[in-house]
PDB file of N, CA and C in Angstrom:
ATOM      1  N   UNK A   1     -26.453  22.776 -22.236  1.00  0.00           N
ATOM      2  CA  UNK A   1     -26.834  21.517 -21.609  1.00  0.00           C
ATOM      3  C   UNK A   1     -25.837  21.250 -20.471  1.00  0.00           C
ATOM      4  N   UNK A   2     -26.372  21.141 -19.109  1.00  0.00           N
ATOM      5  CA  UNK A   2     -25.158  20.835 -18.221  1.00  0.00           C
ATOM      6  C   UNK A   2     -25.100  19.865 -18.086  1.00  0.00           C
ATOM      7  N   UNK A   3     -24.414  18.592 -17.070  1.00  0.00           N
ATOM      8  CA  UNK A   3     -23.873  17.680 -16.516  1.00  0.00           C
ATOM      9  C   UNK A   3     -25.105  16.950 -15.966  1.00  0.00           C
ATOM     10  N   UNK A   4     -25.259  15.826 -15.198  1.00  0.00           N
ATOM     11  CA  UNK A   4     -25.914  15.249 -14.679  1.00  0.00           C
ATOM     12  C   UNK A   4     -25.450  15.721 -13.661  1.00  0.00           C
ATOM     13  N   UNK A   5     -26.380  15.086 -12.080  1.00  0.00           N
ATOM     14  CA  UNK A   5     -25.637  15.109 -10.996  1.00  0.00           C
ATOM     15  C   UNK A   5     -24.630  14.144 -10.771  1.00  0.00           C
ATOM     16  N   UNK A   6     -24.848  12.736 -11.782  1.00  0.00           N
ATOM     17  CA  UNK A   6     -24.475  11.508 -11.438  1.00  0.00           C
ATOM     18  C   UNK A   6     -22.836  12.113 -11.811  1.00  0.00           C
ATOM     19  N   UNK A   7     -22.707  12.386 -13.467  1.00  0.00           N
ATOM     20  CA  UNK A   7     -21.784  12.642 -14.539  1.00  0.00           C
ATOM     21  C   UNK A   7     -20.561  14.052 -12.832  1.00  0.00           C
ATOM     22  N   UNK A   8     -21.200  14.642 -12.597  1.00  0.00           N
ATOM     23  CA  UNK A   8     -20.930  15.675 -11.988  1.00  0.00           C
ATOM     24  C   UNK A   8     -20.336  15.113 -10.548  1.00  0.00           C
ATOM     25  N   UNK A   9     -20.837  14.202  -9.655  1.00  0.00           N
ATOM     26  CA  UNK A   9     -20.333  13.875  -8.957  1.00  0.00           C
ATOM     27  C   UNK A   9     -18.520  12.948  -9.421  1.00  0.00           C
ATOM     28  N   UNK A  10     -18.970  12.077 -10.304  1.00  0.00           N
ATOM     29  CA  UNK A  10     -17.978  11.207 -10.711  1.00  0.00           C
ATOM     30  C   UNK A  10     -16.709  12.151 -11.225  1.00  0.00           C
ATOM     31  N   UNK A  11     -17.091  13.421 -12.124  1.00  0.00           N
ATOM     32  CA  UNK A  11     -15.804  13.885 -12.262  1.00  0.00           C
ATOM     33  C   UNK A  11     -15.350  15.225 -10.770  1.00  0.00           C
ATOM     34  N   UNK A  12     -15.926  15.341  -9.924  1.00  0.00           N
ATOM     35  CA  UNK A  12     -15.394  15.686  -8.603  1.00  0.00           C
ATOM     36  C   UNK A  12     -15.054  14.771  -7.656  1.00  0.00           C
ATOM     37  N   UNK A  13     -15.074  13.370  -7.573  1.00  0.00           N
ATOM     38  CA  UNK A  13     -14.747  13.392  -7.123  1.00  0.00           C
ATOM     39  C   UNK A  13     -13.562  12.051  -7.745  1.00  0.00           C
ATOM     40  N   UNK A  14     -12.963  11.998  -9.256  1.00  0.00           N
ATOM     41  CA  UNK A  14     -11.591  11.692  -9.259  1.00  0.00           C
ATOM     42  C   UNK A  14     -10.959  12.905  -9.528  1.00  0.00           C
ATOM     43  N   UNK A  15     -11.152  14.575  -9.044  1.00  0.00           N
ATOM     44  CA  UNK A  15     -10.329  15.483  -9.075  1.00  0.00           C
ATOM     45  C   UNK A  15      -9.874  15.238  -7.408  1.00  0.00           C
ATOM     46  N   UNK A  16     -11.123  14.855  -6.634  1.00  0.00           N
ATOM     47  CA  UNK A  16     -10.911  14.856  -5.320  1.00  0.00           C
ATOM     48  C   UNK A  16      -9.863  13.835  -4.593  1.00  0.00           C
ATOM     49  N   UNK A  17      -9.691  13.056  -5.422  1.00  0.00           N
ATOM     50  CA  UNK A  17      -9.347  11.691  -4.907  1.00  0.00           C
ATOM     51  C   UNK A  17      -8.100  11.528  -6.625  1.00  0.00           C
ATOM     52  N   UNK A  18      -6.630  12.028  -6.177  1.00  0.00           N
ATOM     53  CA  UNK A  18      -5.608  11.480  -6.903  1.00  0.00           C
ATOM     54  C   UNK A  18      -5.615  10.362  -7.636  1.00  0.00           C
ATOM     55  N   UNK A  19      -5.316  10.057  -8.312  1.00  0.00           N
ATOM     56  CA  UNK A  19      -4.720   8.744  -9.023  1.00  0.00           C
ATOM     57  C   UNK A  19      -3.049   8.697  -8.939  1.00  0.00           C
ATOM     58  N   UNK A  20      -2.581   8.300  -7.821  1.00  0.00           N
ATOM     59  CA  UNK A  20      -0.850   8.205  -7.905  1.00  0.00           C
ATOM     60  C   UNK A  20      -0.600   6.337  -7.214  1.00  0.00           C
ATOM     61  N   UNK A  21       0.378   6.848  -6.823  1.00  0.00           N
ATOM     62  CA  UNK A  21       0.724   5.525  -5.998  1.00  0.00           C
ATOM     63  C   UNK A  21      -0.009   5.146  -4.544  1.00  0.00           C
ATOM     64  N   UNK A  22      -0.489   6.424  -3.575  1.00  0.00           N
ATOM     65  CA  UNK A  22      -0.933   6.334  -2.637  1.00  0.00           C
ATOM     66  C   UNK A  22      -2.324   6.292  -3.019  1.00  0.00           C
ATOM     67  N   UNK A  23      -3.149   6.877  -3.473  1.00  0.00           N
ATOM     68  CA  UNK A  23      -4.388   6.974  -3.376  1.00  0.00           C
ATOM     69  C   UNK A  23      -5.198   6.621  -5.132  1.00  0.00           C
ATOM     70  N   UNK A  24      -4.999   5.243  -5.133  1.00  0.00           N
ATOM     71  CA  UNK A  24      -5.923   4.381  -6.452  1.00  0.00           C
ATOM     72  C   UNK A  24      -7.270   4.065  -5.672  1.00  0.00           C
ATOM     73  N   UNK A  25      -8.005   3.617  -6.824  1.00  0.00           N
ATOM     74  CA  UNK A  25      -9.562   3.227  -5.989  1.00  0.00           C
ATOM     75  C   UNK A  25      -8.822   1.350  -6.063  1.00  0.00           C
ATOM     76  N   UNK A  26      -9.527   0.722  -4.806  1.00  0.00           N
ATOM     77  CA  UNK A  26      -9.660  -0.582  -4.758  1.00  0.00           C
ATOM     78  C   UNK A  26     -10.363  -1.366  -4.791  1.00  0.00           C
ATOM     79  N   UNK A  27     -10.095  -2.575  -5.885  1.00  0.00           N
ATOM     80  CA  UNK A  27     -10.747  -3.367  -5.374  1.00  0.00           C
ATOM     81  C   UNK A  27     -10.832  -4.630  -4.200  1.00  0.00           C
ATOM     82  N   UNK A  28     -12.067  -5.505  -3.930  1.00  0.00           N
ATOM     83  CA  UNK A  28     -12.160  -5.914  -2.571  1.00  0.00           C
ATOM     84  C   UNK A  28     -11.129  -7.055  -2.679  1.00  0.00           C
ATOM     85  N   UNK A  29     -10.061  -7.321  -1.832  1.00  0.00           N
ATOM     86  CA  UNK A  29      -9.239  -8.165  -1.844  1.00  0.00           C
ATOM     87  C   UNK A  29      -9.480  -9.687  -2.065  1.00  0.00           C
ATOM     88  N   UNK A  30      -8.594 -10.302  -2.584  1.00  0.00           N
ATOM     89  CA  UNK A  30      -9.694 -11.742  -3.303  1.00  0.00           C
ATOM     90  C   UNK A  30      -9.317 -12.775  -1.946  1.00  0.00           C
ATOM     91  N   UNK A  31      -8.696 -12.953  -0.977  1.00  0.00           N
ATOM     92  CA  UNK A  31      -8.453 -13.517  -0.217  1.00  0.00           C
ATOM     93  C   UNK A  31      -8.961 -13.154   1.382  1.00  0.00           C
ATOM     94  N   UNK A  32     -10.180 -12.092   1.429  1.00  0.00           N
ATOM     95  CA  UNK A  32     -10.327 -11.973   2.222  1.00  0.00           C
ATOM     96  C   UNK A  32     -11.648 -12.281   2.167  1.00  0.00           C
ATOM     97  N   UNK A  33     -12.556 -12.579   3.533  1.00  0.00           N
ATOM     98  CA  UNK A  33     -13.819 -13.142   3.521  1.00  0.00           C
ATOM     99  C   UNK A  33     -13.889 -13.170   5.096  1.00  0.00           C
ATOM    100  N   UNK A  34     -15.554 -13.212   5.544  1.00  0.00           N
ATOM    101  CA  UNK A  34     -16.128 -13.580   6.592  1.00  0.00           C
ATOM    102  C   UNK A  34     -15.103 -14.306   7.517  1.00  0.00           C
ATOM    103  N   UNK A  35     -14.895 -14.752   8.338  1.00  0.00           N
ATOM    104  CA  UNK A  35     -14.581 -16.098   9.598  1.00  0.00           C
ATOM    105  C   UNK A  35     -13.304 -16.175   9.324  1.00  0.00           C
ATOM    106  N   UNK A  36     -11.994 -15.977   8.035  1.00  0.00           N
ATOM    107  CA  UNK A  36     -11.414 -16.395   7.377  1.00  0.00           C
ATOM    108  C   UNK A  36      -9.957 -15.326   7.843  1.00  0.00           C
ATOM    109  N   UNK A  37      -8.838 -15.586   8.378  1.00  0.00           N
ATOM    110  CA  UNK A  37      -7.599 -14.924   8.462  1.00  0.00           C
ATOM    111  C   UNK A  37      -6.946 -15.054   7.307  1.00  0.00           C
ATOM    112  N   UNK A  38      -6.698 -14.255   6.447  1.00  0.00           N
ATOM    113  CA  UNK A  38      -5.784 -14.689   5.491  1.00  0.00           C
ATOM    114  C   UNK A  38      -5.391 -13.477   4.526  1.00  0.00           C
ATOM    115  N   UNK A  39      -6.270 -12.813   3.372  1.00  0.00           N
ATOM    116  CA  UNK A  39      -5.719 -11.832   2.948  1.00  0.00           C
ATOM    117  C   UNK A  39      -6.043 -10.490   3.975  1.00  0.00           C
ATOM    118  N   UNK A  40      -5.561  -9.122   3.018  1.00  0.00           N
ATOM    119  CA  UNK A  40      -5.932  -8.125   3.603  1.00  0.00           C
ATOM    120  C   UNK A  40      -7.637  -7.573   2.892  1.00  0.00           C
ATOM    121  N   UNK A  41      -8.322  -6.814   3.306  1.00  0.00           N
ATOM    122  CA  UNK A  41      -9.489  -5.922   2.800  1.00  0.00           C
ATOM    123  C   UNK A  41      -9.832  -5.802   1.364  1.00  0.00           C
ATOM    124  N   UNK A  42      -8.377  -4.948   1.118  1.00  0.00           N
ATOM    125  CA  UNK A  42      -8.595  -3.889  -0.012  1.00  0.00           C
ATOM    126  C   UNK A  42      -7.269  -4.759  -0.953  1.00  0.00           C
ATOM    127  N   UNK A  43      -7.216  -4.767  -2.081  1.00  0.00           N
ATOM    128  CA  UNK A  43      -6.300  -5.379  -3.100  1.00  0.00           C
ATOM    129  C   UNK A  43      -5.219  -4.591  -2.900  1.00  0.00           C
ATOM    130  N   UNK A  44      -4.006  -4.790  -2.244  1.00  0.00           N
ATOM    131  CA  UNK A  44      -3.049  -3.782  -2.295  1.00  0.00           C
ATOM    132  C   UNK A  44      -1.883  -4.503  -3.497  1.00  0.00           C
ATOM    133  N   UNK A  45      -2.173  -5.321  -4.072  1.00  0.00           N
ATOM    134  CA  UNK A  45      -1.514  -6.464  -4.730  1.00  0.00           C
ATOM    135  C   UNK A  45      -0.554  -4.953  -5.785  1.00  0.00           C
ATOM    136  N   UNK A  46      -1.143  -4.460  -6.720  1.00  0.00           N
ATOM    137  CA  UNK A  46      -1.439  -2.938  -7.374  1.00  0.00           C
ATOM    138  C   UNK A  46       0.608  -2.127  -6.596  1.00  0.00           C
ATOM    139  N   UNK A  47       0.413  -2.572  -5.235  1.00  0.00           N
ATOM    140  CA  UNK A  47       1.539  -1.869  -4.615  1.00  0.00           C
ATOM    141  C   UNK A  47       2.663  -2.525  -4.740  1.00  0.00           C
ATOM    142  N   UNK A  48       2.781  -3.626  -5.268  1.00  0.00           N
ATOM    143  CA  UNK A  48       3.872  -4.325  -5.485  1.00  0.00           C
ATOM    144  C   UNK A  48       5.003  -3.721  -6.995  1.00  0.00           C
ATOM    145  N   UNK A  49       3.873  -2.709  -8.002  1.00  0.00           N
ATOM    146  CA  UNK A  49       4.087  -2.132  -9.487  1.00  0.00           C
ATOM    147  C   UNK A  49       5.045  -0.850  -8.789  1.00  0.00           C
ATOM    148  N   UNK A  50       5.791  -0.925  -8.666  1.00  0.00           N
ATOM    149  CA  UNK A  50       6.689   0.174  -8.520  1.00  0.00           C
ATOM    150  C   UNK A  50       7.558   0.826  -9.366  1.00  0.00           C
ATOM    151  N   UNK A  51       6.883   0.728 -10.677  1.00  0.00           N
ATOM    152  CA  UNK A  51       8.329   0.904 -11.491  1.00  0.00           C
ATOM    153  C   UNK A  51       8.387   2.441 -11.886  1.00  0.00           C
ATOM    154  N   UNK A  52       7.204   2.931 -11.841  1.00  0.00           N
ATOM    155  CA  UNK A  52       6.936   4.721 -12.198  1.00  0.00           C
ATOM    156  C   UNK A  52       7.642   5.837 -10.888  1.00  0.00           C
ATOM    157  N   UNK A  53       7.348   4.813 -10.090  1.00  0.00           N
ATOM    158  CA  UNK A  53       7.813   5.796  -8.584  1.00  0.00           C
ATOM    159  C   UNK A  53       9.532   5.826  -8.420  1.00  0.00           C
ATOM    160  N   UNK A  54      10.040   6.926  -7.763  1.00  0.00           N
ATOM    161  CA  UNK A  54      11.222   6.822  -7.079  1.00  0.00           C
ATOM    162  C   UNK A  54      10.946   5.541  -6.081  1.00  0.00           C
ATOM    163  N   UNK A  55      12.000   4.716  -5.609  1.00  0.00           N
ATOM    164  CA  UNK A  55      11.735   4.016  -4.656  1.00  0.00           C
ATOM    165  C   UNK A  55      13.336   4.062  -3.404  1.00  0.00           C
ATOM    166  N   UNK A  56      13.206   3.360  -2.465  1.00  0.00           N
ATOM    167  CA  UNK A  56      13.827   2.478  -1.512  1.00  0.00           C
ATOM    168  C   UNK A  56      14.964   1.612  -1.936  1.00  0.00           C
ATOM    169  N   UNK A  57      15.762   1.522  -1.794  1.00  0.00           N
ATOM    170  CA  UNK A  57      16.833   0.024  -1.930  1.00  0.00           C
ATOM    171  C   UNK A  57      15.701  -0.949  -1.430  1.00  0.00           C
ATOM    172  N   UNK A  58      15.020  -1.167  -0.676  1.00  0.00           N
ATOM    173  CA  UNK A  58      13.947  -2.380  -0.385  1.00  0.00           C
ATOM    174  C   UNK A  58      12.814  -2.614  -1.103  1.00  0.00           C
ATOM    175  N   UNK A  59      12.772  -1.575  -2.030  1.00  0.00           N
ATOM    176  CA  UNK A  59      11.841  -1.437  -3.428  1.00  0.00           C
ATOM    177  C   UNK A  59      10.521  -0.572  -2.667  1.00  0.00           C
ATOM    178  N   UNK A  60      10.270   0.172  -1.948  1.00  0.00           N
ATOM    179  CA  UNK A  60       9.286   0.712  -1.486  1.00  0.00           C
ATOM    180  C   UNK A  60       9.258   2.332  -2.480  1.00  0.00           C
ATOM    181  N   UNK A  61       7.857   2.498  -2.184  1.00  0.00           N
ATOM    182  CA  UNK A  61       7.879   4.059  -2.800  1.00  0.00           C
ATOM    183  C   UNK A  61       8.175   5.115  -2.010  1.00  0.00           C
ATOM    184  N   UNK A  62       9.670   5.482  -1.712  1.00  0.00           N
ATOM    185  CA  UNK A  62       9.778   7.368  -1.271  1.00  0.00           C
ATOM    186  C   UNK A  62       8.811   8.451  -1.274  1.00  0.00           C
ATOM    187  N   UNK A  63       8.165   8.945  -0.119  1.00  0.00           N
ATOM    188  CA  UNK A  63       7.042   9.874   0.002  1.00  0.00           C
ATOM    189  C   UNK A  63       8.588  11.205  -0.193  1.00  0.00           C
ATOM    190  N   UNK A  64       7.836  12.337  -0.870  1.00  0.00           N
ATOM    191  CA  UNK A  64       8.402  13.201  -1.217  1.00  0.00           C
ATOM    192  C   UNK A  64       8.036  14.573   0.028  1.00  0.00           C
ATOM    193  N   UNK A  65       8.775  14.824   0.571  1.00  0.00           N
ATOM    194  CA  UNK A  65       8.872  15.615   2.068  1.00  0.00           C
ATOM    195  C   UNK A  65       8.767  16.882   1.724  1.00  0.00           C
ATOM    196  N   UNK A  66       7.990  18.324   2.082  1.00  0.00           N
ATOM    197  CA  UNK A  66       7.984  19.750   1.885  1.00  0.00           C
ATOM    198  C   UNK A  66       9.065  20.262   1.726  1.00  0.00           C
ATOM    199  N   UNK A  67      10.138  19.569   2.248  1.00  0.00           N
ATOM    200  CA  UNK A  67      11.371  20.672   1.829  1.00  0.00           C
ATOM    201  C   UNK A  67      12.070  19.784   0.480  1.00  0.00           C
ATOM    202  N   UNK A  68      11.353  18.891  -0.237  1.00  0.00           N
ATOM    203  CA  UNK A  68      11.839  18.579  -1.422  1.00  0.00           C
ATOM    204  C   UNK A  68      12.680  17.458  -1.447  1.00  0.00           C
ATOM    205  N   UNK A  69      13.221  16.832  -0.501  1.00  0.00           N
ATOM    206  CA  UNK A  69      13.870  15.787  -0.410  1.00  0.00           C
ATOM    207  C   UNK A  69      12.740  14.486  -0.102  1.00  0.00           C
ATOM    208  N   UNK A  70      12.866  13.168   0.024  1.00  0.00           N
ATOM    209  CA  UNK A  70      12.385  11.708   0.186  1.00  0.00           C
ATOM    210  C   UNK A  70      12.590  11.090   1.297  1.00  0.00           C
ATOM    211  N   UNK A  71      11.884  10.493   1.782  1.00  0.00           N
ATOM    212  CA  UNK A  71      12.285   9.777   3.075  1.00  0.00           C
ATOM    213  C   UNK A  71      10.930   8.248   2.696  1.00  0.00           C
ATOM    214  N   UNK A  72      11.714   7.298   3.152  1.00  0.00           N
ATOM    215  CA  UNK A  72      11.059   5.789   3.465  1.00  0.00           C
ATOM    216  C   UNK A  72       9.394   6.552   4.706  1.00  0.00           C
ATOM    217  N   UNK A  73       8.027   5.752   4.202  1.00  0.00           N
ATOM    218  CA  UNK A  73       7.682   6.094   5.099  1.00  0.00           C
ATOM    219  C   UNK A  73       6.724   4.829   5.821  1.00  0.00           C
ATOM    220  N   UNK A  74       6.821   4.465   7.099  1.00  0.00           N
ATOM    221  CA  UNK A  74       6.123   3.098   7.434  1.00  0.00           C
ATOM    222  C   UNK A  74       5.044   2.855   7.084  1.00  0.00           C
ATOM    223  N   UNK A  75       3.824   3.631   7.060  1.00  0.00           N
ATOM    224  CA  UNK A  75       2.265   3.249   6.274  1.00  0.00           C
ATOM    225  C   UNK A  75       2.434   2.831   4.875  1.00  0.00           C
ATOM    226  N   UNK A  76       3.371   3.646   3.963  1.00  0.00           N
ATOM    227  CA  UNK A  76       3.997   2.718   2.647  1.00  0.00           C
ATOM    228  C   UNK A  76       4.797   1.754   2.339  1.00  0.00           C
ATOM    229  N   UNK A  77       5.371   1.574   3.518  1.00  0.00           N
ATOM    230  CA  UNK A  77       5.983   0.022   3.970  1.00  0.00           C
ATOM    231  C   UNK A  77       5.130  -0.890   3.819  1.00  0.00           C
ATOM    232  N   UNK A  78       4.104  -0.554   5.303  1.00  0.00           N
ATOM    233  CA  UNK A  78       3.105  -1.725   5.527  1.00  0.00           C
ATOM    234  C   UNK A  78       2.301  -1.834   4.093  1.00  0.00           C
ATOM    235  N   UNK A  79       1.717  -0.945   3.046  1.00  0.00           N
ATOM    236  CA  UNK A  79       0.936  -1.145   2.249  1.00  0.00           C
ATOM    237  C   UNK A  79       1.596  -2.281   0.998  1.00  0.00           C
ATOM    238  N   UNK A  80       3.350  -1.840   0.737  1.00  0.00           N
ATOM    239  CA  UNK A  80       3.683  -2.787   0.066  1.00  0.00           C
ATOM    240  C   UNK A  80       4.136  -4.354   0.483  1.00  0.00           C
ATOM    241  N   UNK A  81       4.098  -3.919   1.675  1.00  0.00           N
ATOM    242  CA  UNK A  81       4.026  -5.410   2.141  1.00  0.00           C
ATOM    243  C   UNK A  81       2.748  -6.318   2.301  1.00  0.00           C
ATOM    244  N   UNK A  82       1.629  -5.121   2.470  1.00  0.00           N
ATOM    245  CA  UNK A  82       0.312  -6.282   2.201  1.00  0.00           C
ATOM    246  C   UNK A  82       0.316  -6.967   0.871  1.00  0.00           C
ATOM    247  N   UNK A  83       1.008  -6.060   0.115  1.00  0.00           N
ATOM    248  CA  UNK A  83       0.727  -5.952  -1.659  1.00  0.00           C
ATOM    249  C   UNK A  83       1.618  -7.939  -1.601  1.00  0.00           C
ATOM    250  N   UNK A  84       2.518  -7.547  -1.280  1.00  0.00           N
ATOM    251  CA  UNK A  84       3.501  -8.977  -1.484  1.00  0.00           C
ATOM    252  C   UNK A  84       2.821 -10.331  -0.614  1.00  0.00           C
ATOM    253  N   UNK A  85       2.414  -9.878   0.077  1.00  0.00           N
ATOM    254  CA  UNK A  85       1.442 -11.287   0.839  1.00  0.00           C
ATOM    255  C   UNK A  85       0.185 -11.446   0.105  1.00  0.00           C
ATOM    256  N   UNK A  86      -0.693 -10.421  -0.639  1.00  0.00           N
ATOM    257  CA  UNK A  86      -1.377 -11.062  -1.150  1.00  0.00           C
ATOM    258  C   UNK A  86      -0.822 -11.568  -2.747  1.00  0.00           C
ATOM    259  N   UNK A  87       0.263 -11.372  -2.905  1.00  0.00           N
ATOM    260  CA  UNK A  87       0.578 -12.208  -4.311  1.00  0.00           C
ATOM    261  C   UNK A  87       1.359 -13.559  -3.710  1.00  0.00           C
ATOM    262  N   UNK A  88       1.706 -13.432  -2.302  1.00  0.00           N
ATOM    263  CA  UNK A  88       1.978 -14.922  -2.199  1.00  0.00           C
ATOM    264  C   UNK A  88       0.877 -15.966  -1.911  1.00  0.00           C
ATOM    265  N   UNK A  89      -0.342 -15.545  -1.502  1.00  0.00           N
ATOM    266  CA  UNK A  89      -1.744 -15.492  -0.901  1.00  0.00           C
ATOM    267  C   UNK A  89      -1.882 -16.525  -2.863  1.00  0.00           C
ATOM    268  N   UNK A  90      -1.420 -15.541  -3.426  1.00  0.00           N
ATOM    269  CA  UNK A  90      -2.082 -16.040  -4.871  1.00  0.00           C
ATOM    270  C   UNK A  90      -1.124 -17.180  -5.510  1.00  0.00           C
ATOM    271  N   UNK A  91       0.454 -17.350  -5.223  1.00  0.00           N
ATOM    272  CA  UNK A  91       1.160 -18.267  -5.898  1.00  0.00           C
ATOM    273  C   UNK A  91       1.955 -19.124  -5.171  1.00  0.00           C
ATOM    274  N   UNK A  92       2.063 -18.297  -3.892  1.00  0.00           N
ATOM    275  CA  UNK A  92       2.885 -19.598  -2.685  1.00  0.00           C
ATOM    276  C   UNK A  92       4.106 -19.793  -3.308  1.00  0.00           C
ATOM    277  N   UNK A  93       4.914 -18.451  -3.782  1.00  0.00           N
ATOM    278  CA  UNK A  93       5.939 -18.673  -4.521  1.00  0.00           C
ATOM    279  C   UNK A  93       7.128 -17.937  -3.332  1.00  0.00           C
ATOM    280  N   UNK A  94       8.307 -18.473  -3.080  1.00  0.00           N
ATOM    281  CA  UNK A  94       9.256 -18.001  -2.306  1.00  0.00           C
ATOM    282  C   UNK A  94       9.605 -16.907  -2.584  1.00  0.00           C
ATOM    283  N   UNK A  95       9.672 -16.443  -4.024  1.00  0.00           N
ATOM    284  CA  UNK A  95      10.367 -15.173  -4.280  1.00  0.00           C
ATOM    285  C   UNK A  95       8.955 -13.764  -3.196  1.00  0.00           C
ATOM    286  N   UNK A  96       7.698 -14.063  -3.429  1.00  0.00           N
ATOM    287  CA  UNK A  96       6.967 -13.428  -2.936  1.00  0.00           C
ATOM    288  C   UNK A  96       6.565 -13.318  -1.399  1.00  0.00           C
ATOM    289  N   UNK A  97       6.743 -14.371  -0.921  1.00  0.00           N
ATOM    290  CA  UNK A  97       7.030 -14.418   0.506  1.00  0.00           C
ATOM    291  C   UNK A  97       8.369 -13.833   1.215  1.00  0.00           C
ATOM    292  N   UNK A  98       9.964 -14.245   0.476  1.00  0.00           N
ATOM    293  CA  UNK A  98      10.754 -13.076   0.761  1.00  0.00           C
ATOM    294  C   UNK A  98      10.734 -11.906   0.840  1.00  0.00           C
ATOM    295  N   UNK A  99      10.167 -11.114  -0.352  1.00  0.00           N
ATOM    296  CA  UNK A  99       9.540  -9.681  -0.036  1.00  0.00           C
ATOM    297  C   UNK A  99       8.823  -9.214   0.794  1.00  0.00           C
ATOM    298  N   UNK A 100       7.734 -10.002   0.819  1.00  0.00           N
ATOM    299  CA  UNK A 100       7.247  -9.611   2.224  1.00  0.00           C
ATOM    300  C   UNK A 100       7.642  -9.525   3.393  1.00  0.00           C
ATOM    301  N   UNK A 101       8.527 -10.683   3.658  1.00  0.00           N
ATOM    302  CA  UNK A 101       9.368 -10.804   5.001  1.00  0.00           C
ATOM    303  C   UNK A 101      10.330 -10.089   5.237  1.00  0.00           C
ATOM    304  N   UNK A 102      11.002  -8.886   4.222  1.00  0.00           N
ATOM    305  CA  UNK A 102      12.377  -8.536   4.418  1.00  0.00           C
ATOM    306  C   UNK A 102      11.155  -7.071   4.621  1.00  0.00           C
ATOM    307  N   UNK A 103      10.238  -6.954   3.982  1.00  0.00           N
ATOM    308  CA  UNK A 103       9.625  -5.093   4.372  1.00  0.00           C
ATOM    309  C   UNK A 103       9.195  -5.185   6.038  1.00  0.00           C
ATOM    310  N   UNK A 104       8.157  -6.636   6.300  1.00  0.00           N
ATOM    311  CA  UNK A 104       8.183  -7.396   7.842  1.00  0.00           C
ATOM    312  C   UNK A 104       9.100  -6.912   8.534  1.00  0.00           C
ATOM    313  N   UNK A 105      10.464  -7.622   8.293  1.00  0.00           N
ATOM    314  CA  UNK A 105      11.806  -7.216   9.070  1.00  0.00           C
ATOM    315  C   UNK A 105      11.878  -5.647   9.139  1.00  0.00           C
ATOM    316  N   UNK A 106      11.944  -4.723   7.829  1.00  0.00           N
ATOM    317  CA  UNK A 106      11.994  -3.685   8.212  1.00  0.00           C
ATOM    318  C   UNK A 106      11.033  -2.858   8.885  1.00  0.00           C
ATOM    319  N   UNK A 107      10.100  -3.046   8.979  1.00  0.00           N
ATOM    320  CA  UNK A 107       9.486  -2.623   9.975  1.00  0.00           C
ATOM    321  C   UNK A 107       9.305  -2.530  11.452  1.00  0.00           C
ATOM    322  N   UNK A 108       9.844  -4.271  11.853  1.00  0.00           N
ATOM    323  CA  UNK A 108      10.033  -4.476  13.215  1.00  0.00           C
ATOM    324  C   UNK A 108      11.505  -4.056  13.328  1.00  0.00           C
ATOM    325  N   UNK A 109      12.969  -3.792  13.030  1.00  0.00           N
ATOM    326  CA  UNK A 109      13.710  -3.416  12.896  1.00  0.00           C
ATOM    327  C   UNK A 109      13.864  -1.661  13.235  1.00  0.00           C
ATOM    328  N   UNK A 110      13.187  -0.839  12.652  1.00  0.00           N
ATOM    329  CA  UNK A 110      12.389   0.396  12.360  1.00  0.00           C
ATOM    330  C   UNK A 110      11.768   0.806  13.511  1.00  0.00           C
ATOM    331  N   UNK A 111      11.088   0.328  14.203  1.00  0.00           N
ATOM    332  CA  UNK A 111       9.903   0.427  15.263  1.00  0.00           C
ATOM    333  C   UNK A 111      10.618   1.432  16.264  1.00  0.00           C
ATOM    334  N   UNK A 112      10.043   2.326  17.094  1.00  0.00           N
ATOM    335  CA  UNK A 112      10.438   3.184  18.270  1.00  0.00           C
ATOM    336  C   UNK A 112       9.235   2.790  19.566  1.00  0.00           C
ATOM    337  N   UNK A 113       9.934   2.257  20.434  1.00  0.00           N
ATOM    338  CA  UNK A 113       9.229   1.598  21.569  1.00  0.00           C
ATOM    339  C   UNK A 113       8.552   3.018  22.382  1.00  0.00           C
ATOM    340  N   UNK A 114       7.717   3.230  22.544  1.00  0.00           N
ATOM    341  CA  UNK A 114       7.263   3.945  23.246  1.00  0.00           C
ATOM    342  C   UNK A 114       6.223   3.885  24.577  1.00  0.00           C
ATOM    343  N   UNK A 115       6.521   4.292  25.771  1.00  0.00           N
ATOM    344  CA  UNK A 115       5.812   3.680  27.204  1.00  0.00           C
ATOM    345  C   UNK A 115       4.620   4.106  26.966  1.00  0.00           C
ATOM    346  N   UNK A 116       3.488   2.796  27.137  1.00  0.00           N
ATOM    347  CA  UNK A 116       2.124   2.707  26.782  1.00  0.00           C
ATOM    348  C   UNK A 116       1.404   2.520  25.677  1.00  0.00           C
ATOM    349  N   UNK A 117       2.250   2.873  24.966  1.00  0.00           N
ATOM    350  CA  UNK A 117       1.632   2.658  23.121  1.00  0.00           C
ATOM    351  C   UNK A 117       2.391   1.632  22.547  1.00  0.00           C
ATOM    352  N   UNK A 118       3.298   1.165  22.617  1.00  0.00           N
ATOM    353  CA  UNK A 118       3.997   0.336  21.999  1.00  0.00           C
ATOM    354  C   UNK A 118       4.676   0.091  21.111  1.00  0.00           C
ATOM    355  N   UNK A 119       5.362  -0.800  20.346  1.00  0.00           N
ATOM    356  CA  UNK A 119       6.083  -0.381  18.950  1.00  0.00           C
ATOM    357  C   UNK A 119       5.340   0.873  18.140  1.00  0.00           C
ATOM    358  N   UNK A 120       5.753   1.912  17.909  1.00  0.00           N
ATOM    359  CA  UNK A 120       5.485   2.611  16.450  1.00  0.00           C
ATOM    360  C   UNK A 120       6.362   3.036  15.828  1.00  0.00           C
TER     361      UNK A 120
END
């Protein structure tokens, strides 16, 4: 008896698609909507759980580099910093707005000005 196609797709494609720190499935962010500035898209809230990963002195997760060593990397910056705005999004609590603002800082801090493109 084989697989469905349905059964068959679903287990190719969470072989296809990791389960780690970078690549979870999401859900739709609860603060975001139509007309409305305020959360991000996708729930990055999830990125704020860092406790399984190597991390940062700034609490971020260390991407692990081919030659075996770690380095801070800015797209996992920005993701844990969406993560901390939408939990302040949810409690308007200072401790959660600091976090966000100090990964903020490091990022604009971080930045390499480049002619025509701009901060990256």
């Amino acid at each position: 008896m084989g697989l469905t196609g349905e059964i068959r797709s679903s287990l190719l494609f969470r072989w296809m698609v990791p389960s780690d720190f970078w690549h979870r499935q999401r859900r739709m962010g609860r603060h975001f909507g139509p007309g409305e500035l305020e959360g991000y898209y996708a729930d990055l809230i999830e990125n704020t759980n860092t406790d399984r990963t190597r991390v940062s002195p700034i609490g971020v997760p260390l991407v692990r580099l081919r030659a075996g060593s770690y380095a801070l990397h800015p797209v996992t910056v920005c993701q844990v910093a969406l993560g901390w705005y939408e939990r302040w999004l949810d409690c308007r609590s200072h401790e959660t707005l600091d976090r966000f603002l100090q990964l903020a800082d490091w990022l604009v801090q971080n930045q390499t000005m480049r002619p025509g493109v701009g901060g990256v």
